[in-house]
PDB file of N, CA and C in Angstrom:
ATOM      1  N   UNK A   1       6.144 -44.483  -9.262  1.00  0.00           N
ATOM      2  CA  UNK A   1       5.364 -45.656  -9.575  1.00  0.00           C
ATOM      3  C   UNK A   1       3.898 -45.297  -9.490  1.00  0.00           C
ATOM      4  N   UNK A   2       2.886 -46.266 -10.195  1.00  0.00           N
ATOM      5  CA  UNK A   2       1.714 -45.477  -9.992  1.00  0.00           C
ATOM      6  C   UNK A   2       0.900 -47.176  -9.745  1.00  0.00           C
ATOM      7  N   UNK A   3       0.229 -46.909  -8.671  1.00  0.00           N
ATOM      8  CA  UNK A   3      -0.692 -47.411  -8.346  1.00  0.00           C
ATOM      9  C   UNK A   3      -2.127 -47.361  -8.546  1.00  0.00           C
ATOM     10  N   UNK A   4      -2.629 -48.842  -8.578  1.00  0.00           N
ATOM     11  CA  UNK A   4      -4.345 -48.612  -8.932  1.00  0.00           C
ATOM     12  C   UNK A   4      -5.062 -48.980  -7.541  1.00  0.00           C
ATOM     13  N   UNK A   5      -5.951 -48.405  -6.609  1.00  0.00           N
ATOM     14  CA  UNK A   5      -6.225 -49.132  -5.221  1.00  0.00           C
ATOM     15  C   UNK A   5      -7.799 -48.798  -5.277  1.00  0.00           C
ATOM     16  N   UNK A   6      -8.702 -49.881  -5.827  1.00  0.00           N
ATOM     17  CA  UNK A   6      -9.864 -50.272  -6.193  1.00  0.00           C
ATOM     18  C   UNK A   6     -11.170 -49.612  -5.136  1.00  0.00           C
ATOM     19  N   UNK A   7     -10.499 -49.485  -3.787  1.00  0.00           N
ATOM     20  CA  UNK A   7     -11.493 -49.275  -2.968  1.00  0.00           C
ATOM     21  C   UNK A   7     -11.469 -48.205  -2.260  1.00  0.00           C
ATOM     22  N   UNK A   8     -10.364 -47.078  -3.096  1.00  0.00           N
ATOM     23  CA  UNK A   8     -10.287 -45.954  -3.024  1.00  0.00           C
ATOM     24  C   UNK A   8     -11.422 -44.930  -3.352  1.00  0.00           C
ATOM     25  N   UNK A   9     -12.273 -44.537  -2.946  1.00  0.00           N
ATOM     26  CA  UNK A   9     -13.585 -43.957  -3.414  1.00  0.00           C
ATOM     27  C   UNK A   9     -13.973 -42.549  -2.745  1.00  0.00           C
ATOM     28  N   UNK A  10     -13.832 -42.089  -1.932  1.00  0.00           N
ATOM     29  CA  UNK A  10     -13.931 -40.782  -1.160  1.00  0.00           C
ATOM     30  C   UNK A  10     -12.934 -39.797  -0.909  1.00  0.00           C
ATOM     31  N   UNK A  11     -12.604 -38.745  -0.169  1.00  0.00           N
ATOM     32  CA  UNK A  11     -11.726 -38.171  -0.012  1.00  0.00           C
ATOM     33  C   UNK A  11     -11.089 -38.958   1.394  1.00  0.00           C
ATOM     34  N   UNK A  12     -11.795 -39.107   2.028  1.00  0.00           N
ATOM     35  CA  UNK A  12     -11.611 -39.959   3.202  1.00  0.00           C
ATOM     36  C   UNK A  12     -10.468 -40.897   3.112  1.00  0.00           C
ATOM     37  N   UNK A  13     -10.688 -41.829   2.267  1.00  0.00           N
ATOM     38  CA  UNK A  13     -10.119 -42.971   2.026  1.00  0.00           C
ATOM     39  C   UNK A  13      -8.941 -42.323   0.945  1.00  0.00           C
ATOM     40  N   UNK A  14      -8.619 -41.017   0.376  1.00  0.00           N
ATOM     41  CA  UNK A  14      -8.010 -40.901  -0.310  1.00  0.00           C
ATOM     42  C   UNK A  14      -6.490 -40.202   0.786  1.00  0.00           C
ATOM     43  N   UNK A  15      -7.093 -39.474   2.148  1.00  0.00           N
ATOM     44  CA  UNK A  15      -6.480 -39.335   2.956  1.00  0.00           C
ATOM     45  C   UNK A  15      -5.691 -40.723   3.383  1.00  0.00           C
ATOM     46  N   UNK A  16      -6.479 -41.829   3.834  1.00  0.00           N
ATOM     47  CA  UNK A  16      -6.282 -42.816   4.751  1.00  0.00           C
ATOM     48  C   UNK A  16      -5.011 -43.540   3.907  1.00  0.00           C
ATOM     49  N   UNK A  17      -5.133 -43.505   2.595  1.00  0.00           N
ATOM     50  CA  UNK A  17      -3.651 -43.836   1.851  1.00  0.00           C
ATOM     51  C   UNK A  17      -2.590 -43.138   1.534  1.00  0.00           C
ATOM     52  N   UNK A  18      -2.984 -41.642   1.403  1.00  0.00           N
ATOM     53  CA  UNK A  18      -1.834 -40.879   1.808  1.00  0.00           C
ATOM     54  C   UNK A  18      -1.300 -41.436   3.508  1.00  0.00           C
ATOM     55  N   UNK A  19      -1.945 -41.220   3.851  1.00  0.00           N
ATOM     56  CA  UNK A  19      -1.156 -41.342   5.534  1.00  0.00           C
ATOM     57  C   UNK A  19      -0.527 -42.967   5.296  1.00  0.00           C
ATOM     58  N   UNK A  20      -0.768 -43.985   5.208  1.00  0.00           N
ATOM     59  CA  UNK A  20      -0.650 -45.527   4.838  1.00  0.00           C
ATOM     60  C   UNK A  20       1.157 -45.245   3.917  1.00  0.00           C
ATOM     61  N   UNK A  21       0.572 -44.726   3.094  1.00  0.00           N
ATOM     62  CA  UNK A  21       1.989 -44.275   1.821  1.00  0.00           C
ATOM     63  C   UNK A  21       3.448 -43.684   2.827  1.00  0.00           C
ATOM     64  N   UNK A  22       2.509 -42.434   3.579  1.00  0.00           N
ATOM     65  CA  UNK A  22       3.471 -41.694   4.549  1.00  0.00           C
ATOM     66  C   UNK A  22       4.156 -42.378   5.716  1.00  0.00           C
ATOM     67  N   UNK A  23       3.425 -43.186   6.427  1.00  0.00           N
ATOM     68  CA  UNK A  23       4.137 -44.583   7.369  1.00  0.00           C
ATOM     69  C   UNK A  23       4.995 -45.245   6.495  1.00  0.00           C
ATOM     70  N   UNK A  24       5.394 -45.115   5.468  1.00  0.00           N
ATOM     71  CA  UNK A  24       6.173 -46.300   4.823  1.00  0.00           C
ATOM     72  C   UNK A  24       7.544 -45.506   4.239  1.00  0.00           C
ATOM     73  N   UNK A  25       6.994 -44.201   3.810  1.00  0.00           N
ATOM     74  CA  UNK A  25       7.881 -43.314   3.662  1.00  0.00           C
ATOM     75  C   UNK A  25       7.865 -41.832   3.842  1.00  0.00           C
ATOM     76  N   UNK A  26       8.019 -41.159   4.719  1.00  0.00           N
ATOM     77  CA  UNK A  26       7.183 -39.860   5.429  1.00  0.00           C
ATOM     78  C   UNK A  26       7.831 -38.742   3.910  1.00  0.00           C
ATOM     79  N   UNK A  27       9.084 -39.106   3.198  1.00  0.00           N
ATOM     80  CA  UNK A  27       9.289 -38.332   2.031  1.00  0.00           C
ATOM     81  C   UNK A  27       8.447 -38.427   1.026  1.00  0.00           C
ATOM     82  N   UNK A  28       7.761 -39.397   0.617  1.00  0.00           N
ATOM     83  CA  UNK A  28       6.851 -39.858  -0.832  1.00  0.00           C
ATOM     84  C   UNK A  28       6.349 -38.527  -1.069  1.00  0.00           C
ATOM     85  N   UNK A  29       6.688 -38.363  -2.357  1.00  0.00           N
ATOM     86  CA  UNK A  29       5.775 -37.180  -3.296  1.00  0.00           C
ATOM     87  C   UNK A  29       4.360 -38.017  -3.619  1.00  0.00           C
ATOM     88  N   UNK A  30       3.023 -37.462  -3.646  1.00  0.00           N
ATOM     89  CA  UNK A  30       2.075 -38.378  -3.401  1.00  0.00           C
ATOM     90  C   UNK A  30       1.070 -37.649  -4.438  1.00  0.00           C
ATOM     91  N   UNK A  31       0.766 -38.105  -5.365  1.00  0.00           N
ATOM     92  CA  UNK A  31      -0.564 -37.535  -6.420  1.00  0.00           C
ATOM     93  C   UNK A  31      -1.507 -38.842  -6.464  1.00  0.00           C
ATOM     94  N   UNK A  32      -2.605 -38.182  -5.947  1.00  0.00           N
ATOM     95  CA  UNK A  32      -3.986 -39.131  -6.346  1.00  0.00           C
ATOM     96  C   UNK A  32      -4.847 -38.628  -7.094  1.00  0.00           C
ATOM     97  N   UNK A  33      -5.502 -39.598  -7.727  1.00  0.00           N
ATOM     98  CA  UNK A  33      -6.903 -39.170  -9.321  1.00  0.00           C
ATOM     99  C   UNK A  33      -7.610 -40.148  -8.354  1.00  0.00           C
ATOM    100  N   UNK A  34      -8.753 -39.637  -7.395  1.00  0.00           N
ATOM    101  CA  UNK A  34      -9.616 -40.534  -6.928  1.00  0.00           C
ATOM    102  C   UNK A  34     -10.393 -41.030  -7.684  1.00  0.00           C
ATOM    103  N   UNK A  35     -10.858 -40.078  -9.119  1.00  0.00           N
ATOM    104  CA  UNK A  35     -11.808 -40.495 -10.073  1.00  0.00           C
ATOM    105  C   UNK A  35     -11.013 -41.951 -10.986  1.00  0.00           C
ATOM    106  N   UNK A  36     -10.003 -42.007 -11.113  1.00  0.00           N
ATOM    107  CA  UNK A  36      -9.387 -43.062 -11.338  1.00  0.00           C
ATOM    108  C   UNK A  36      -9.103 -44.238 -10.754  1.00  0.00           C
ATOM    109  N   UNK A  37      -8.928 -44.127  -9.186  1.00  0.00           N
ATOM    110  CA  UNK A  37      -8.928 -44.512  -8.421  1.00  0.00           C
ATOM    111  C   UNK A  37      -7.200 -45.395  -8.187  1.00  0.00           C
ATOM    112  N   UNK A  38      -6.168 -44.159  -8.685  1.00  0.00           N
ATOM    113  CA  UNK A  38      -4.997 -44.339  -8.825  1.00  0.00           C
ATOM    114  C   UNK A  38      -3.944 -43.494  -7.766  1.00  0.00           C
ATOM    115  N   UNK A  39      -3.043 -43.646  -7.861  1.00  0.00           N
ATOM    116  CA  UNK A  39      -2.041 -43.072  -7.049  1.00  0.00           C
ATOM    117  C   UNK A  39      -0.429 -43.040  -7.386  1.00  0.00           C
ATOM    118  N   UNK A  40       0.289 -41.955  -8.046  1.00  0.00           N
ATOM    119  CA  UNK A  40       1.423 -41.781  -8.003  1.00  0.00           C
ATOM    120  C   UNK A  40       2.338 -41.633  -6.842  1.00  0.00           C
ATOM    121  N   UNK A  41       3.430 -42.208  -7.092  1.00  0.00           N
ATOM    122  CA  UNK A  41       3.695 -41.921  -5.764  1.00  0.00           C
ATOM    123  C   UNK A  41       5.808 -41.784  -6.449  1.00  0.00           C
ATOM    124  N   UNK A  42       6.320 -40.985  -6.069  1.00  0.00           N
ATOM    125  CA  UNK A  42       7.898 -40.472  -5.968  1.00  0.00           C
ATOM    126  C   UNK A  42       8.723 -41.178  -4.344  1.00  0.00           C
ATOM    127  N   UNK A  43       8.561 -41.896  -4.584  1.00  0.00           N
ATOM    128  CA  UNK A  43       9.328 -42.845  -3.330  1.00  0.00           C
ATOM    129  C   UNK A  43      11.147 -43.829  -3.221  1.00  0.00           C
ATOM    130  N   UNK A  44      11.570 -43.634  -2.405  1.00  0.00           N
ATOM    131  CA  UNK A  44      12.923 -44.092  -2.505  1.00  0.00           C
ATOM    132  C   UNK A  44      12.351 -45.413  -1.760  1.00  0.00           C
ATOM    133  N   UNK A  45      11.126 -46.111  -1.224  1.00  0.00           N
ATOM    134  CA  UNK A  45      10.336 -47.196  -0.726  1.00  0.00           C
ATOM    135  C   UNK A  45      10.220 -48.328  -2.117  1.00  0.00           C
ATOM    136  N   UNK A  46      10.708 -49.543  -1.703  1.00  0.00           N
ATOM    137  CA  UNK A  46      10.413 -50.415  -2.982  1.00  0.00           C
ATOM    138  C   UNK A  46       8.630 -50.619  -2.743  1.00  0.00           C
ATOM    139  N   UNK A  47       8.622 -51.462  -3.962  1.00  0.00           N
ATOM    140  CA  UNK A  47       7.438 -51.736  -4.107  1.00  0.00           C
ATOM    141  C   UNK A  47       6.530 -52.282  -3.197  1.00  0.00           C
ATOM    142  N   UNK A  48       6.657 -53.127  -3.027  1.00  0.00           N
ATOM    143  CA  UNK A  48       6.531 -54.300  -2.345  1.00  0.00           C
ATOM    144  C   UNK A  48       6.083 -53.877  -0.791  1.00  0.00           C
ATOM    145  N   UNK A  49       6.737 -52.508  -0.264  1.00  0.00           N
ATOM    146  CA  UNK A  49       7.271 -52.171   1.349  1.00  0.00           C
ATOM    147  C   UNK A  49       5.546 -51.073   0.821  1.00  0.00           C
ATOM    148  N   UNK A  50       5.321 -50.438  -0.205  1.00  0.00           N
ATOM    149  CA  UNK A  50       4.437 -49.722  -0.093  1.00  0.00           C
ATOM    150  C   UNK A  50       2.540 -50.268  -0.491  1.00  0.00           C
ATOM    151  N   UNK A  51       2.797 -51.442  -1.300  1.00  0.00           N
ATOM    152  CA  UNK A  51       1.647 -52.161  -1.272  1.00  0.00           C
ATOM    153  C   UNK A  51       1.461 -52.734  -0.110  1.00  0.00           C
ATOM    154  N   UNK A  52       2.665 -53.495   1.303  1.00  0.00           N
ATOM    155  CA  UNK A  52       2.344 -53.903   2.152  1.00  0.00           C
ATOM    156  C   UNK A  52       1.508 -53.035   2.927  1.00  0.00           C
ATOM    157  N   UNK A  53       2.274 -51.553   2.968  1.00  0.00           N
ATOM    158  CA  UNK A  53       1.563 -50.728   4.066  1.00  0.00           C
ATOM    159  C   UNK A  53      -0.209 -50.129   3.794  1.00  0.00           C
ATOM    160  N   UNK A  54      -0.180 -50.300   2.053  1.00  0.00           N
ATOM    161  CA  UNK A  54      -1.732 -50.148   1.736  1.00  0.00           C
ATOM    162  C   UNK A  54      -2.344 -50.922   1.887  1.00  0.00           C
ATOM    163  N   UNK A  55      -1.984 -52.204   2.235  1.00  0.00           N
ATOM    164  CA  UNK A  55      -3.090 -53.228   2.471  1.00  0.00           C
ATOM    165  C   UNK A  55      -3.058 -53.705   3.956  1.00  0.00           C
ATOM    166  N   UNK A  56      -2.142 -53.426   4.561  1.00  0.00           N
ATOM    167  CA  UNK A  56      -2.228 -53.277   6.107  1.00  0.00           C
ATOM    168  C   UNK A  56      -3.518 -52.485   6.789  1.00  0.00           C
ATOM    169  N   UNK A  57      -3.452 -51.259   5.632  1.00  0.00           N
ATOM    170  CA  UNK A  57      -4.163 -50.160   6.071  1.00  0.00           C
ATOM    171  C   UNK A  57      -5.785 -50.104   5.593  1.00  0.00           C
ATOM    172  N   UNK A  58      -6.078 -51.384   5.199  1.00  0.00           N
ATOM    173  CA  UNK A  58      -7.465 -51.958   4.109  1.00  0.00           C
ATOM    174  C   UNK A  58      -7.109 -51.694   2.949  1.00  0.00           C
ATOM    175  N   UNK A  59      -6.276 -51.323   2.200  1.00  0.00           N
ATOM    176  CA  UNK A  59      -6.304 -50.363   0.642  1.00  0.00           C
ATOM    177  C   UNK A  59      -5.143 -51.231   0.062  1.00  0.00           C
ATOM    178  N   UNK A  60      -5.821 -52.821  -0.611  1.00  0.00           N
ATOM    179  CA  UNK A  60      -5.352 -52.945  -1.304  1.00  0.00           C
ATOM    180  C   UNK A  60      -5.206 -52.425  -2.738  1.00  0.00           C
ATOM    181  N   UNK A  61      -3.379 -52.584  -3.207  1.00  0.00           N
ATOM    182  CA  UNK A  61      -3.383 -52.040  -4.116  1.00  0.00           C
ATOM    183  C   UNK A  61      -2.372 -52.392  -5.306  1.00  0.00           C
ATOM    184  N   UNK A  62      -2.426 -52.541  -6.686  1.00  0.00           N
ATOM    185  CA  UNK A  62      -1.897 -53.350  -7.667  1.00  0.00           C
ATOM    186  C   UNK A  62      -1.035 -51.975  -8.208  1.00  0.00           C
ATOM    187  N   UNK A  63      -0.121 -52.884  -8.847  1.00  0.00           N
ATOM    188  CA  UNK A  63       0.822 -51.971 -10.037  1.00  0.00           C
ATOM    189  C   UNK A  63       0.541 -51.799 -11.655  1.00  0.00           C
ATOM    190  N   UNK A  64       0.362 -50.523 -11.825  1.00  0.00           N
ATOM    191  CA  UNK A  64       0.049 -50.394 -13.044  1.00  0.00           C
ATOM    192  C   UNK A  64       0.762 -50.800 -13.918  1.00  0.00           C
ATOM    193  N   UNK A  65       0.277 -52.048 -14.830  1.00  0.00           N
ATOM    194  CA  UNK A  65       1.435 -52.861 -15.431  1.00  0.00           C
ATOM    195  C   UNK A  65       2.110 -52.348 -16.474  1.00  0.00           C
ATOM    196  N   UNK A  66       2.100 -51.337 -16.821  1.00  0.00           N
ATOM    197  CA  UNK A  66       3.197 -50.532 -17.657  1.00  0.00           C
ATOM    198  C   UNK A  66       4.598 -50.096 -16.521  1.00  0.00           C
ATOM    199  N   UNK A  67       3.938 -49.888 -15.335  1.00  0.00           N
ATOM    200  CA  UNK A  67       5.253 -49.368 -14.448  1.00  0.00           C
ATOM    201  C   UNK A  67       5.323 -51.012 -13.679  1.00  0.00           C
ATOM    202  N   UNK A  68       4.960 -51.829 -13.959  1.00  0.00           N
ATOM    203  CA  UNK A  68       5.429 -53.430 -13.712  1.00  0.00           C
ATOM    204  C   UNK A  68       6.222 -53.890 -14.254  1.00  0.00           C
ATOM    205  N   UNK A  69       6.553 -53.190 -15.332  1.00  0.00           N
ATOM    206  CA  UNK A  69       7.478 -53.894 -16.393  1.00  0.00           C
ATOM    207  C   UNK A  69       8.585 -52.920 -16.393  1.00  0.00           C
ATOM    208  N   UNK A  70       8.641 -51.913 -15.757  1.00  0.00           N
ATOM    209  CA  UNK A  70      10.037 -50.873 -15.989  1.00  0.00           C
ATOM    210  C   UNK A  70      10.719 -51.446 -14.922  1.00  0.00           C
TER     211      UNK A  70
END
């Protein structure tokens, strides 16, 4: 699934959602485009369980609505 998380901007913060992603599922295959300010993620975690833990973690974050609709 690929995620868009708006207030993703540094490497810092690009860590702080890997780790956020990894509390939710310590397996997630994890690719970020900070310049995009997106995030793939290979997870057996529904949706829902991994936007909670990014926005727990400050980093809210939306579904890219092409993978909203699959």
């Amino acid at each position: 699934m690929e995620l868009t998380i708006e207030n993703m901007t540094c490497g810092g913060c690009a860590r702080s959602v890997t780790k956020a992603i990894q509390s939710v599922d310590p397996n997630a295959v994890i690719t970020i485009d900070l310049s995009a300010r997106t995030v793939k993620v290979e997870t057996a975690a529904t949706p829902s369980a991994l936007t909670k833990g990014l926005e727990d973690a400050g980093y809210p974050a939306t579904m890219n609505p092409a993978e909203a609709l699959s």
